[in-house]
PDB file of N, CA and C in Angstrom:
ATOM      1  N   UNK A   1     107.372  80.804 109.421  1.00  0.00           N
ATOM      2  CA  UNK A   1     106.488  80.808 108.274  1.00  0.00           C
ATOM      3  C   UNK A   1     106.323  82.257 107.793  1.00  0.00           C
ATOM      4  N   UNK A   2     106.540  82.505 106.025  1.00  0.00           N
ATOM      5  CA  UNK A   2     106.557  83.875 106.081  1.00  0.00           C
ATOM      6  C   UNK A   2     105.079  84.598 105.682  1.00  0.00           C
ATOM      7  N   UNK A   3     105.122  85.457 105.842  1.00  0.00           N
ATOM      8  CA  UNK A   3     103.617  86.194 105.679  1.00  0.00           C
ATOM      9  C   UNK A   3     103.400  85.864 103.989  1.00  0.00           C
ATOM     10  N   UNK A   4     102.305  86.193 103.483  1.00  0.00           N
ATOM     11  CA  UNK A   4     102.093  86.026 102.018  1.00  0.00           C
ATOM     12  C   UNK A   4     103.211  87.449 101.111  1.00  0.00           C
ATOM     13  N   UNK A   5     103.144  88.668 101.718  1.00  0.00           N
ATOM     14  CA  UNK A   5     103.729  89.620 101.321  1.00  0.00           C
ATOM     15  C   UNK A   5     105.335  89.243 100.927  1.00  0.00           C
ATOM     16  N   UNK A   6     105.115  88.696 102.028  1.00  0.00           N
ATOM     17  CA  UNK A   6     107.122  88.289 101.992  1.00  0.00           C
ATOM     18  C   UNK A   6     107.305  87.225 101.206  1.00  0.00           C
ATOM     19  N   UNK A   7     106.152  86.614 100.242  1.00  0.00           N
ATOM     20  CA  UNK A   7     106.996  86.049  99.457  1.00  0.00           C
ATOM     21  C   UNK A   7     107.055  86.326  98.128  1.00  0.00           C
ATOM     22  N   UNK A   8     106.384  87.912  97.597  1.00  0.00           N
ATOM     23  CA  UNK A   8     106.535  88.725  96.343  1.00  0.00           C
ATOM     24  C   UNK A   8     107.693  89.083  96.115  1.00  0.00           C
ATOM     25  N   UNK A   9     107.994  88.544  95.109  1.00  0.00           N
ATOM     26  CA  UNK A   9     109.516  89.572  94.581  1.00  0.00           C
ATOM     27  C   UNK A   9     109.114  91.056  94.409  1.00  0.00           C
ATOM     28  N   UNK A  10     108.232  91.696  94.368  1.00  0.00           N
ATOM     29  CA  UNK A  10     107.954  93.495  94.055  1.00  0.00           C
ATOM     30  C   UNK A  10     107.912  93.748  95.261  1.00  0.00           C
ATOM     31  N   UNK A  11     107.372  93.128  96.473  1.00  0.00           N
ATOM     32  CA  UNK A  11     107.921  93.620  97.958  1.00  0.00           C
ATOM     33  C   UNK A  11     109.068  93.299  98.143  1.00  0.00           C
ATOM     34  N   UNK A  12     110.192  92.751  97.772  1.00  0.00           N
ATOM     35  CA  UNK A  12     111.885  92.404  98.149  1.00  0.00           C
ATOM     36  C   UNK A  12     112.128  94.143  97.577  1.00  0.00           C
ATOM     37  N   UNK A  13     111.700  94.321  96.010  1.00  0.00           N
ATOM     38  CA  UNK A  13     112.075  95.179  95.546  1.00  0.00           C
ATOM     39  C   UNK A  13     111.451  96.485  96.354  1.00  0.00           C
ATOM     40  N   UNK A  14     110.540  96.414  96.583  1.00  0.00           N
ATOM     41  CA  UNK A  14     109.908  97.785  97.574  1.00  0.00           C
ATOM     42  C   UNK A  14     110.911  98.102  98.621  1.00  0.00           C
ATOM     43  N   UNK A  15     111.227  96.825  99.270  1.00  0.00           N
ATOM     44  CA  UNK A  15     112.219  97.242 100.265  1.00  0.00           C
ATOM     45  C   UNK A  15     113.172  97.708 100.103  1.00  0.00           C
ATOM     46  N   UNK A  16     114.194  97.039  98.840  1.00  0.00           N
ATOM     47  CA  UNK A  16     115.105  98.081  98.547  1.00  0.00           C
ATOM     48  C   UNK A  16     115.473  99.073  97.988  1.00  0.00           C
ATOM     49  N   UNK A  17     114.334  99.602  97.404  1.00  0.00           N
ATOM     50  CA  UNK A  17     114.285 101.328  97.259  1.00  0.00           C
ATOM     51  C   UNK A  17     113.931 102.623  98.346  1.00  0.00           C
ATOM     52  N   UNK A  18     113.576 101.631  99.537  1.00  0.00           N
ATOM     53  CA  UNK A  18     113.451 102.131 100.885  1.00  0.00           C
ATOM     54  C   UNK A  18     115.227 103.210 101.021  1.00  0.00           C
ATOM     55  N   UNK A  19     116.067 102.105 101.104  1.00  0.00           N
ATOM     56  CA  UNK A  19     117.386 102.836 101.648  1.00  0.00           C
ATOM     57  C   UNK A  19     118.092 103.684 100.574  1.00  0.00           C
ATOM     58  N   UNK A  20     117.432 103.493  99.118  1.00  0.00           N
ATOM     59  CA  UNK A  20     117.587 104.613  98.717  1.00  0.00           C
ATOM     60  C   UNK A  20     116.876 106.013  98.490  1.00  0.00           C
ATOM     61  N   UNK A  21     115.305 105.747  98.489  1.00  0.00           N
ATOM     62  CA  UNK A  21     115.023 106.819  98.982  1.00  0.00           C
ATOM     63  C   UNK A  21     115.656 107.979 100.617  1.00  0.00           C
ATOM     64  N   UNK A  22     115.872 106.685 101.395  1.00  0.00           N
ATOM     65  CA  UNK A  22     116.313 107.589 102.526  1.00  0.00           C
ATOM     66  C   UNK A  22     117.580 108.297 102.411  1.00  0.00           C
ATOM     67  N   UNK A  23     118.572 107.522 101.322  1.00  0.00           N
ATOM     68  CA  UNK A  23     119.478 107.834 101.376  1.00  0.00           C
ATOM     69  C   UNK A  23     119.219 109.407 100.502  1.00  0.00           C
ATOM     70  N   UNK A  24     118.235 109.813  99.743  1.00  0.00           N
ATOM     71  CA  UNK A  24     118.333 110.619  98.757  1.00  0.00           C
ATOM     72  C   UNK A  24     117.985 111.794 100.349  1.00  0.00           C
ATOM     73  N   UNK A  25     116.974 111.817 100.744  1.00  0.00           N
ATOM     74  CA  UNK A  25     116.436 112.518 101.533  1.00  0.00           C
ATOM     75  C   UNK A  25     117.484 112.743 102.769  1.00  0.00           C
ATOM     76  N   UNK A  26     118.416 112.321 103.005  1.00  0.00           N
ATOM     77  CA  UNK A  26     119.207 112.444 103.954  1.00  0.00           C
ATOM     78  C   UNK A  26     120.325 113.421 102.636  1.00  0.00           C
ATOM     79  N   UNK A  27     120.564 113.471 101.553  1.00  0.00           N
ATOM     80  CA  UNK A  27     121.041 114.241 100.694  1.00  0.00           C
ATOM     81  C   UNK A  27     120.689 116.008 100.740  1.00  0.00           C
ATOM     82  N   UNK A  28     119.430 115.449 100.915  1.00  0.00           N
ATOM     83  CA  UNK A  28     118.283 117.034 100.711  1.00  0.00           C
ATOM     84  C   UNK A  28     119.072 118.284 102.113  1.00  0.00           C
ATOM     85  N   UNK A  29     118.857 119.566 101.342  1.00  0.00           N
ATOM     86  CA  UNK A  29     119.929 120.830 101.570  1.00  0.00           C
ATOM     87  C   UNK A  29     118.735 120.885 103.011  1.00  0.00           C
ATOM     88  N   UNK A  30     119.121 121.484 104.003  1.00  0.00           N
ATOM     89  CA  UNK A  30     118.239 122.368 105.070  1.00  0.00           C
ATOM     90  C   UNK A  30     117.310 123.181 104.270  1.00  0.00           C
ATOM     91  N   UNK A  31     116.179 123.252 104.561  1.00  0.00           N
ATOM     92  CA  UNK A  31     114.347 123.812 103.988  1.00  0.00           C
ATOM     93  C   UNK A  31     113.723 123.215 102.784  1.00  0.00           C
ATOM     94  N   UNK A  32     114.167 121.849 102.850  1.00  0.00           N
ATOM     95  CA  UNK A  32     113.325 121.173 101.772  1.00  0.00           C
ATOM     96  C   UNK A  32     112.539 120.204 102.355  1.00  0.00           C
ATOM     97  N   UNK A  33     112.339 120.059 103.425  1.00  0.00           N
ATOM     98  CA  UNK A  33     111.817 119.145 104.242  1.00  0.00           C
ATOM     99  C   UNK A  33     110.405 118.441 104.271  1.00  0.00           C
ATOM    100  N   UNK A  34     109.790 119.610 102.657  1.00  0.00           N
ATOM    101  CA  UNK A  34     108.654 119.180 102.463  1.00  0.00           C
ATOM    102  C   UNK A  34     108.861 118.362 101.213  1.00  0.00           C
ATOM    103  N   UNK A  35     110.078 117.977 100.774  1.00  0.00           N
ATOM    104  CA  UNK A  35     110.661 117.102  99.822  1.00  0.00           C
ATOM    105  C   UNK A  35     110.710 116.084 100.239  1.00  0.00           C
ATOM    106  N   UNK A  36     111.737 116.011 101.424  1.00  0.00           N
ATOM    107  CA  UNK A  36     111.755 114.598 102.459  1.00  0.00           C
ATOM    108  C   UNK A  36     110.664 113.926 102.747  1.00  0.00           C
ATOM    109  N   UNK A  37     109.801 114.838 103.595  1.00  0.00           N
ATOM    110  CA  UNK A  37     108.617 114.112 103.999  1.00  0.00           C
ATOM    111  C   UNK A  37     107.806 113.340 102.996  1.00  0.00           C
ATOM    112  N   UNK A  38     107.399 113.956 101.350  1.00  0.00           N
ATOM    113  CA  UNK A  38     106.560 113.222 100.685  1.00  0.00           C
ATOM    114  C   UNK A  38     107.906 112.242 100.243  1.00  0.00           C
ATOM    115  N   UNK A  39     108.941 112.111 100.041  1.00  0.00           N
ATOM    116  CA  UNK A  39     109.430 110.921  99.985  1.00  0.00           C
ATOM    117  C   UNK A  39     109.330 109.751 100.435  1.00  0.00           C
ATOM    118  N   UNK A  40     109.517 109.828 101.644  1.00  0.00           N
ATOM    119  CA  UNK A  40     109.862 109.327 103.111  1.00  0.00           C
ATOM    120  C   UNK A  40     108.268 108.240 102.953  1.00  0.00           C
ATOM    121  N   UNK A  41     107.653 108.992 102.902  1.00  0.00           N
ATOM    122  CA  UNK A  41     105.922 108.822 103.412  1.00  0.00           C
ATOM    123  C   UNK A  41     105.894 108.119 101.844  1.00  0.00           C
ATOM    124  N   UNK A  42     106.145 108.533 100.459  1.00  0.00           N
ATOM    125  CA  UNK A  42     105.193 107.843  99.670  1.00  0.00           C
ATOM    126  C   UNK A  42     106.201 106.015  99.205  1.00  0.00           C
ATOM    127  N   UNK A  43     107.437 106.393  99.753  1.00  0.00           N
ATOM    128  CA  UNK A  43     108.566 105.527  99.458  1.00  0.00           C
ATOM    129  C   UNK A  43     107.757 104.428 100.152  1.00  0.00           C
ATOM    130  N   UNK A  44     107.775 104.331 101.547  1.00  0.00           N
ATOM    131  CA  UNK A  44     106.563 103.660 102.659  1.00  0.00           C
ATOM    132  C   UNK A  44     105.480 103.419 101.993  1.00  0.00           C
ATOM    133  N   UNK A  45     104.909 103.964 101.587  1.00  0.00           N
ATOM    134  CA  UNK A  45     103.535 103.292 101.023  1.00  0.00           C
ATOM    135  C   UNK A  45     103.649 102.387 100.221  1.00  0.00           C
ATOM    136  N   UNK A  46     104.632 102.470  99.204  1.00  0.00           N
ATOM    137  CA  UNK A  46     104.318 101.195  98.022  1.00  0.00           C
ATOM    138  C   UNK A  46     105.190 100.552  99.111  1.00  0.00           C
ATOM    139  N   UNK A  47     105.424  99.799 100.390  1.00  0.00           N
ATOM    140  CA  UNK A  47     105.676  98.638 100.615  1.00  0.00           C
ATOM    141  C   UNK A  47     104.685  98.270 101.297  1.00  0.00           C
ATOM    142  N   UNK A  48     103.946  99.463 102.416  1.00  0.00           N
ATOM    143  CA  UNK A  48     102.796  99.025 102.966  1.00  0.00           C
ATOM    144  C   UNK A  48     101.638  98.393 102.829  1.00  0.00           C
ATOM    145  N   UNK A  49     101.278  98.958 101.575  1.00  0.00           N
ATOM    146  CA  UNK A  49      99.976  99.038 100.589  1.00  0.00           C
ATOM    147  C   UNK A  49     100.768  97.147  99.855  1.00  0.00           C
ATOM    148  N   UNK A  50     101.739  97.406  99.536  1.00  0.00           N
ATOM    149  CA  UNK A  50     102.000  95.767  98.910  1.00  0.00           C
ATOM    150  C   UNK A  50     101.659  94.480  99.746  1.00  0.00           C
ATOM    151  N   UNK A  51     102.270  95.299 101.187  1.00  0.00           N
ATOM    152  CA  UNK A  51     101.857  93.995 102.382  1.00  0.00           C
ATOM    153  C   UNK A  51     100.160  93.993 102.241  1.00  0.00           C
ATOM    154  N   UNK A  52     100.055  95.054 102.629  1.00  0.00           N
ATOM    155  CA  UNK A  52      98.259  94.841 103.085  1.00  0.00           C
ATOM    156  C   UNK A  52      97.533  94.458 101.918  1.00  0.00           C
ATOM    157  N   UNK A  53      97.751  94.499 100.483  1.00  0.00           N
ATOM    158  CA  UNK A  53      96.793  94.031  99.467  1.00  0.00           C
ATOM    159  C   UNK A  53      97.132  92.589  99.714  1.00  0.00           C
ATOM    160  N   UNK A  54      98.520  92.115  99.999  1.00  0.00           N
ATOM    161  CA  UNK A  54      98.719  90.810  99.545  1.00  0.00           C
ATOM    162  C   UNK A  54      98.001  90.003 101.211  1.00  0.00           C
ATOM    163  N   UNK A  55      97.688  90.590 101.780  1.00  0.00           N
ATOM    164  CA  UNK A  55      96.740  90.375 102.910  1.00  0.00           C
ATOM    165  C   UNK A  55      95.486  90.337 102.643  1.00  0.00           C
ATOM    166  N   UNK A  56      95.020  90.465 101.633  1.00  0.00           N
ATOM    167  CA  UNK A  56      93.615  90.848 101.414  1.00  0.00           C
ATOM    168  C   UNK A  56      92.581  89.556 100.590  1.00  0.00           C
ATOM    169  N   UNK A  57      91.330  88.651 100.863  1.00  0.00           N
ATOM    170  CA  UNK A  57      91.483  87.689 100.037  1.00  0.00           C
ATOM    171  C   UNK A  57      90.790  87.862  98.864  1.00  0.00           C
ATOM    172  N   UNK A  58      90.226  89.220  98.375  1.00  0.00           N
ATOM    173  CA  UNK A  58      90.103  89.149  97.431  1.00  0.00           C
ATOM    174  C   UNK A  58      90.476  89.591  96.144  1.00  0.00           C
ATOM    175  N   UNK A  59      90.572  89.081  94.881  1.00  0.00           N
ATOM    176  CA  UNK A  59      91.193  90.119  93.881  1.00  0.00           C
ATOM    177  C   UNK A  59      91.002  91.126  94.022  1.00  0.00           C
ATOM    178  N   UNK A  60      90.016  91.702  93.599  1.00  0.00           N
ATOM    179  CA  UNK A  60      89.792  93.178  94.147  1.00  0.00           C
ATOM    180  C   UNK A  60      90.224  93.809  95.178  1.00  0.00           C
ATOM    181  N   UNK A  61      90.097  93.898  95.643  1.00  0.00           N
ATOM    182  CA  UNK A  61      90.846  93.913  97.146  1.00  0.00           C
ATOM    183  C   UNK A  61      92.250  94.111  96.717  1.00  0.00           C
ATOM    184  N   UNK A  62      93.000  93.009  96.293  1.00  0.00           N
ATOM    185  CA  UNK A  62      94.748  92.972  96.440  1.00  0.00           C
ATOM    186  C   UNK A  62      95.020  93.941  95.043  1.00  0.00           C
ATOM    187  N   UNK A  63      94.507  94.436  93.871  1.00  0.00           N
ATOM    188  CA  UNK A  63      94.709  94.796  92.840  1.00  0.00           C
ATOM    189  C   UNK A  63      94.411  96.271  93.143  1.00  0.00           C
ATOM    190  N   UNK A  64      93.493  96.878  94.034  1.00  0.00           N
ATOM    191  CA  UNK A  64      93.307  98.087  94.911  1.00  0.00           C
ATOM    192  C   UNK A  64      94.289  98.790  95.695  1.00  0.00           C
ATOM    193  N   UNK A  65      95.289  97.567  96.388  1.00  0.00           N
ATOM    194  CA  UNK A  65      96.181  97.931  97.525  1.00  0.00           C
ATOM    195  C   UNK A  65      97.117  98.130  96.289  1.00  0.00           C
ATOM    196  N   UNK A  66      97.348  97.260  95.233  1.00  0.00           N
ATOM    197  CA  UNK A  66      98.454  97.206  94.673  1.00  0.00           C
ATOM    198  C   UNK A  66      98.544  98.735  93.818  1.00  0.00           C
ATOM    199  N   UNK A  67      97.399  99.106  93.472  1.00  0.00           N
ATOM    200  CA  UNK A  67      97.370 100.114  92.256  1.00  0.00           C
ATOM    201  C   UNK A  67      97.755 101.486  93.604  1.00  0.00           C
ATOM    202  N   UNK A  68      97.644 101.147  94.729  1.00  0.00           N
ATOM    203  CA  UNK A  68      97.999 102.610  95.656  1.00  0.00           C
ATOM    204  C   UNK A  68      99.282 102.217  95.916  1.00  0.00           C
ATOM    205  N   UNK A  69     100.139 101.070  96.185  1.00  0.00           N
ATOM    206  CA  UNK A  69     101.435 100.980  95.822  1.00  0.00           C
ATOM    207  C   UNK A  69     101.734 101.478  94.440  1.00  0.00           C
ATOM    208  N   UNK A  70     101.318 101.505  93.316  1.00  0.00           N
ATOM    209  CA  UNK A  70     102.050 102.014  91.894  1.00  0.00           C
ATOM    210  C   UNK A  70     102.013 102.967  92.027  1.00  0.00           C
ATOM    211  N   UNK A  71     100.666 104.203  92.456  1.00  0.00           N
ATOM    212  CA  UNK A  71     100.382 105.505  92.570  1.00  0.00           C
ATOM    213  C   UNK A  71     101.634 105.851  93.166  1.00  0.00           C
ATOM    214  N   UNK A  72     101.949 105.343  94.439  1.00  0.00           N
ATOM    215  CA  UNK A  72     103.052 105.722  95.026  1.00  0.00           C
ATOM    216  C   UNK A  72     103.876 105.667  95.065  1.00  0.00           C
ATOM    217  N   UNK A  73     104.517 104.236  94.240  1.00  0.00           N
ATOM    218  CA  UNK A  73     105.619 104.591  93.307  1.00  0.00           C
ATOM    219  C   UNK A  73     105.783 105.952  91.917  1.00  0.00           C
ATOM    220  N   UNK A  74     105.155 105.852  91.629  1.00  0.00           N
ATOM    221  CA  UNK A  74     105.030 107.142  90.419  1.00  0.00           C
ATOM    222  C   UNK A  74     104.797 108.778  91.134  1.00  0.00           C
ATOM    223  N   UNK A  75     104.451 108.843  92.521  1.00  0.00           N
ATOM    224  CA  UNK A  75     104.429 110.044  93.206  1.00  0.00           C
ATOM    225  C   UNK A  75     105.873 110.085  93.832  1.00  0.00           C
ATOM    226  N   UNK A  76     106.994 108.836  94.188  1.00  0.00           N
ATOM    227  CA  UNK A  76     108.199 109.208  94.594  1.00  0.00           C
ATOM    228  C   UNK A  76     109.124 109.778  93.168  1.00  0.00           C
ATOM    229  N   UNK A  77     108.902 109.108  92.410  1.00  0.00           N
ATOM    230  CA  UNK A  77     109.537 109.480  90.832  1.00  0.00           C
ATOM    231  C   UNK A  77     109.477 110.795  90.579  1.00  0.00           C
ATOM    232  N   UNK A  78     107.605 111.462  90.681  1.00  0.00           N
ATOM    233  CA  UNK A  78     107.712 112.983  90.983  1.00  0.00           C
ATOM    234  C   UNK A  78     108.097 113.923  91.736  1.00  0.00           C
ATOM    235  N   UNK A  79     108.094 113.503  92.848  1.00  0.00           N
ATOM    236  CA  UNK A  79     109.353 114.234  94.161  1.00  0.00           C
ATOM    237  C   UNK A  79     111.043 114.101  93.804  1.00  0.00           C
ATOM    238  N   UNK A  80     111.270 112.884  93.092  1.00  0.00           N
ATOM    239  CA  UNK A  80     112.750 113.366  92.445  1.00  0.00           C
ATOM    240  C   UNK A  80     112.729 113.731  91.456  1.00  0.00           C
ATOM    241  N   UNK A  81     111.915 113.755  90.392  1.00  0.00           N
ATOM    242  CA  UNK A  81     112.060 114.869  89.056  1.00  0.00           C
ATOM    243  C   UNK A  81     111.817 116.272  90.025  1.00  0.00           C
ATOM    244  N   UNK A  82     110.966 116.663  90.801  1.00  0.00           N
ATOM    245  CA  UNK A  82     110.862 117.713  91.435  1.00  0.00           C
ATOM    246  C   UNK A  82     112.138 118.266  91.998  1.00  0.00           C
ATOM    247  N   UNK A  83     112.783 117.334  92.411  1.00  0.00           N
ATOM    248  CA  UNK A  83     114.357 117.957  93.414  1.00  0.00           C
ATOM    249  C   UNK A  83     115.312 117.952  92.428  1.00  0.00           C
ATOM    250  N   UNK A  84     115.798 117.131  91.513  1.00  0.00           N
ATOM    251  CA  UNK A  84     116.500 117.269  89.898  1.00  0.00           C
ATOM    252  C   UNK A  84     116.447 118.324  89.304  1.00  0.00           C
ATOM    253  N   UNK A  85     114.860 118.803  89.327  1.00  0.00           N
ATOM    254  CA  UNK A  85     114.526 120.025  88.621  1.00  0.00           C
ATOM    255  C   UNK A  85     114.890 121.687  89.489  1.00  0.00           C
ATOM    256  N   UNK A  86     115.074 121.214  90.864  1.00  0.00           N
ATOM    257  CA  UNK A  86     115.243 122.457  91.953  1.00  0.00           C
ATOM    258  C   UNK A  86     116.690 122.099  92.308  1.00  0.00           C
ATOM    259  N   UNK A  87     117.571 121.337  91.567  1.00  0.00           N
ATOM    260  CA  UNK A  87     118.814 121.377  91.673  1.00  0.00           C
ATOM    261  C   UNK A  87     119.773 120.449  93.385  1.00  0.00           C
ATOM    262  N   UNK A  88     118.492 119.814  93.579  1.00  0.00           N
ATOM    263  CA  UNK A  88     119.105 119.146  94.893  1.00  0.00           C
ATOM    264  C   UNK A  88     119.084 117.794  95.495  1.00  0.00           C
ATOM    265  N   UNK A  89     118.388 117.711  93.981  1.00  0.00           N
ATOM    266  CA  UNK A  89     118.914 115.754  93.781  1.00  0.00           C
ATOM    267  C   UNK A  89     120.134 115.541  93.149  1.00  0.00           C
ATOM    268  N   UNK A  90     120.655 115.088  92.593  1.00  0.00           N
ATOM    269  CA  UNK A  90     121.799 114.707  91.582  1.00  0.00           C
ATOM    270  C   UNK A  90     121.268 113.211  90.987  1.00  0.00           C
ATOM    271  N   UNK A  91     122.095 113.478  89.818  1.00  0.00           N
ATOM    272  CA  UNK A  91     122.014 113.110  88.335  1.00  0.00           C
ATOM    273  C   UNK A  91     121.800 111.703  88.995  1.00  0.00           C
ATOM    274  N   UNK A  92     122.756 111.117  89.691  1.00  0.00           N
ATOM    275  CA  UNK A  92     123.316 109.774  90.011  1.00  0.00           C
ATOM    276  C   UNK A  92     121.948 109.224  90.729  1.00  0.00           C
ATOM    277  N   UNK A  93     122.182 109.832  91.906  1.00  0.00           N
ATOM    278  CA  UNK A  93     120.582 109.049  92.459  1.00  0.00           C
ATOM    279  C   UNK A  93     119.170 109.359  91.996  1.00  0.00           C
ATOM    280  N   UNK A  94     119.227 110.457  90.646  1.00  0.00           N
ATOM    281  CA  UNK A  94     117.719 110.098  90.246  1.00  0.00           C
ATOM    282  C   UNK A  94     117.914 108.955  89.403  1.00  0.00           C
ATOM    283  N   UNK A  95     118.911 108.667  88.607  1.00  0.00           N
ATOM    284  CA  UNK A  95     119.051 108.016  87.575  1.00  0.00           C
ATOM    285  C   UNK A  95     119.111 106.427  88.646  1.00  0.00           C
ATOM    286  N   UNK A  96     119.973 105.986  89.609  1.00  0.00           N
ATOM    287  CA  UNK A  96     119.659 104.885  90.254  1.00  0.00           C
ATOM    288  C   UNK A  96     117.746 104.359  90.784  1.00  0.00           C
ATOM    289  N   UNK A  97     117.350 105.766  91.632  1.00  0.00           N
ATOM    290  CA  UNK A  97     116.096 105.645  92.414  1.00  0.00           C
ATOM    291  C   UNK A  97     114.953 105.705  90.863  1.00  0.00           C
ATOM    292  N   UNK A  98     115.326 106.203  90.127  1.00  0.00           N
ATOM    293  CA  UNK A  98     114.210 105.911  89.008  1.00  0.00           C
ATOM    294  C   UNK A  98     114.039 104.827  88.135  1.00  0.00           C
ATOM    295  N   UNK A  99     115.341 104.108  87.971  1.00  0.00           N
ATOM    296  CA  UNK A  99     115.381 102.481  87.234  1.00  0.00           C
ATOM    297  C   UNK A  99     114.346 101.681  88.630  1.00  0.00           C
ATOM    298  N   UNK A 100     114.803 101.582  89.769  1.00  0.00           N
ATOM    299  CA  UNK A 100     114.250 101.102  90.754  1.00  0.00           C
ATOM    300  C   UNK A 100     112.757 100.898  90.988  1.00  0.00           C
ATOM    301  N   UNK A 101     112.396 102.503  91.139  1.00  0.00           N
ATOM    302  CA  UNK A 101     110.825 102.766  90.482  1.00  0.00           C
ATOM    303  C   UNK A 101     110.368 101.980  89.309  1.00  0.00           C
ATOM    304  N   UNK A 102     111.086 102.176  88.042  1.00  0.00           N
ATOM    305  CA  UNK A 102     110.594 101.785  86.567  1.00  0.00           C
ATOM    306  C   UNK A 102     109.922 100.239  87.419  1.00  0.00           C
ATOM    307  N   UNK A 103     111.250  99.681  87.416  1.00  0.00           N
ATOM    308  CA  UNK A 103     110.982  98.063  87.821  1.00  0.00           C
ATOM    309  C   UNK A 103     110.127  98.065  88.852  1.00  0.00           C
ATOM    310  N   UNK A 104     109.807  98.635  89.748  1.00  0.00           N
ATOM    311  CA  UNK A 104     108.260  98.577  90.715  1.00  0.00           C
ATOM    312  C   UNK A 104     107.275  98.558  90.217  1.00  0.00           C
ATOM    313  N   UNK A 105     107.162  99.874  89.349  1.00  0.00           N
ATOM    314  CA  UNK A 105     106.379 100.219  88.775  1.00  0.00           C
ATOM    315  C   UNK A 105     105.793  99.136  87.323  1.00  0.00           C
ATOM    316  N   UNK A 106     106.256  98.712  86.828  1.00  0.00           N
ATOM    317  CA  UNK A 106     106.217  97.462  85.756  1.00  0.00           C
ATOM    318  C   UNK A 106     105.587  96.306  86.897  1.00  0.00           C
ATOM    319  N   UNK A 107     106.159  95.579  87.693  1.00  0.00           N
ATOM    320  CA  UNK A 107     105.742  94.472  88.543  1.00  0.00           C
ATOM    321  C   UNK A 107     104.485  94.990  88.816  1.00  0.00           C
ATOM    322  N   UNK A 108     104.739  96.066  89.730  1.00  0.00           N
ATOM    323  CA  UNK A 108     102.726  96.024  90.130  1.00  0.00           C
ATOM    324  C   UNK A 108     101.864  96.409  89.112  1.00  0.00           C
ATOM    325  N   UNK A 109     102.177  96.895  87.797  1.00  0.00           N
ATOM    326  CA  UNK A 109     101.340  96.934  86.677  1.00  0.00           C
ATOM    327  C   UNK A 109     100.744  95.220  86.321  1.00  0.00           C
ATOM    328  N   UNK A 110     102.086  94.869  86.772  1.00  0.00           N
ATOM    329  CA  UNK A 110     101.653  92.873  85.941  1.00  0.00           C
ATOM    330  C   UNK A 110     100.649  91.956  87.201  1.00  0.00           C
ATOM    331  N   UNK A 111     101.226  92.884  88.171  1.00  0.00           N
ATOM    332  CA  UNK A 111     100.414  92.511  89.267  1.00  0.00           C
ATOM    333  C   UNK A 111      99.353  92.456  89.207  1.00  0.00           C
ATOM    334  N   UNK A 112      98.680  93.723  89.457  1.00  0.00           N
ATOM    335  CA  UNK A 112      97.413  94.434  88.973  1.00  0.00           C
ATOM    336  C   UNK A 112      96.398  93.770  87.970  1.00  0.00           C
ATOM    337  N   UNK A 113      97.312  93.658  87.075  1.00  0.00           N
ATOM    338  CA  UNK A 113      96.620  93.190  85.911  1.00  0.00           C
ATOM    339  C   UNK A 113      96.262  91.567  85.952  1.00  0.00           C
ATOM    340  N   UNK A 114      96.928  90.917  86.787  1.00  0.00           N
ATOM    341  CA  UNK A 114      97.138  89.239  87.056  1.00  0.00           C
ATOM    342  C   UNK A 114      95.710  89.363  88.081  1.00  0.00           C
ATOM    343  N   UNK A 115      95.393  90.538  89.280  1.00  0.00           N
ATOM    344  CA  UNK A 115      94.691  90.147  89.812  1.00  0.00           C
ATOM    345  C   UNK A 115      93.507  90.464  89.348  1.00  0.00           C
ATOM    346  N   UNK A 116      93.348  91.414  88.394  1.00  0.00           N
ATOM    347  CA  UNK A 116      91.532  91.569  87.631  1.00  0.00           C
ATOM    348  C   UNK A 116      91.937  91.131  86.184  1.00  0.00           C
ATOM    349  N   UNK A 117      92.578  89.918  86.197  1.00  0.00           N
ATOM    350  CA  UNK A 117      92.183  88.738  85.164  1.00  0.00           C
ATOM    351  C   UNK A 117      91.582  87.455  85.661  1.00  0.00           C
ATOM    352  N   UNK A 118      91.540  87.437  86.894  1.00  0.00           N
ATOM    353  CA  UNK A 118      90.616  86.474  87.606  1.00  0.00           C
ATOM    354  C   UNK A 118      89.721  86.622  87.744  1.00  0.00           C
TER     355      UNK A 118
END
């Protein structure tokens, strides 16, 4: 039986921007490591924060978890405009890892909004 989380399509999608964030951060030159880490860490959150709101029984509640999943989608977007801009992302995986985002970022907006219309 699957958890409630696991049966959102924006958590399928959370997950798979997981292996590309890692993959970007496994890209990153030696002494950027404070690049990696807020990746790493905020990439993780919008799936965490998706499980635990969709754990939660109240709107409020799940529209809370969800809006710190979007935050944190839109804080990984700024760590790769940040490395794009310092020359140690490339073109290819911001342009893949940021469509990815867009579409996260859109779902938990509709999300959000589905749960403080109740």
């Amino acid at each position: 039986m699957p958890f409630d989380h696991e049966k959102l399509d924006v958590y399928r999608v959370s997950l798979e921007f997981l292996p590309i964030a890692e993959r970007i951060v496994d890209s990153l030159p030696r002494g950027r490591s404070y690049l990696s880490d807020q990746l790493r860490r905020a990439a993780l959150s919008v799936t965490l924060n998706i499980a635990e709101g969709a754990g939660k029984f109240s709107a409020a509640d799940k529209a809370a978890f969800y809006a710190r999943a979007r935050a944190s989608a839109t804080e990984c977007a700024g760590v790769i405009d940040a490395g794009l801009a310092l020359g140690v992302v490339s073109e290819t995986d911001a342009e893949i890892s940021k469509e990815r985002l867009h579409r996260l970022v859109q779902m938990l907006t509709k999300l959000i909004l589905s749960c403080q219309s109740r």
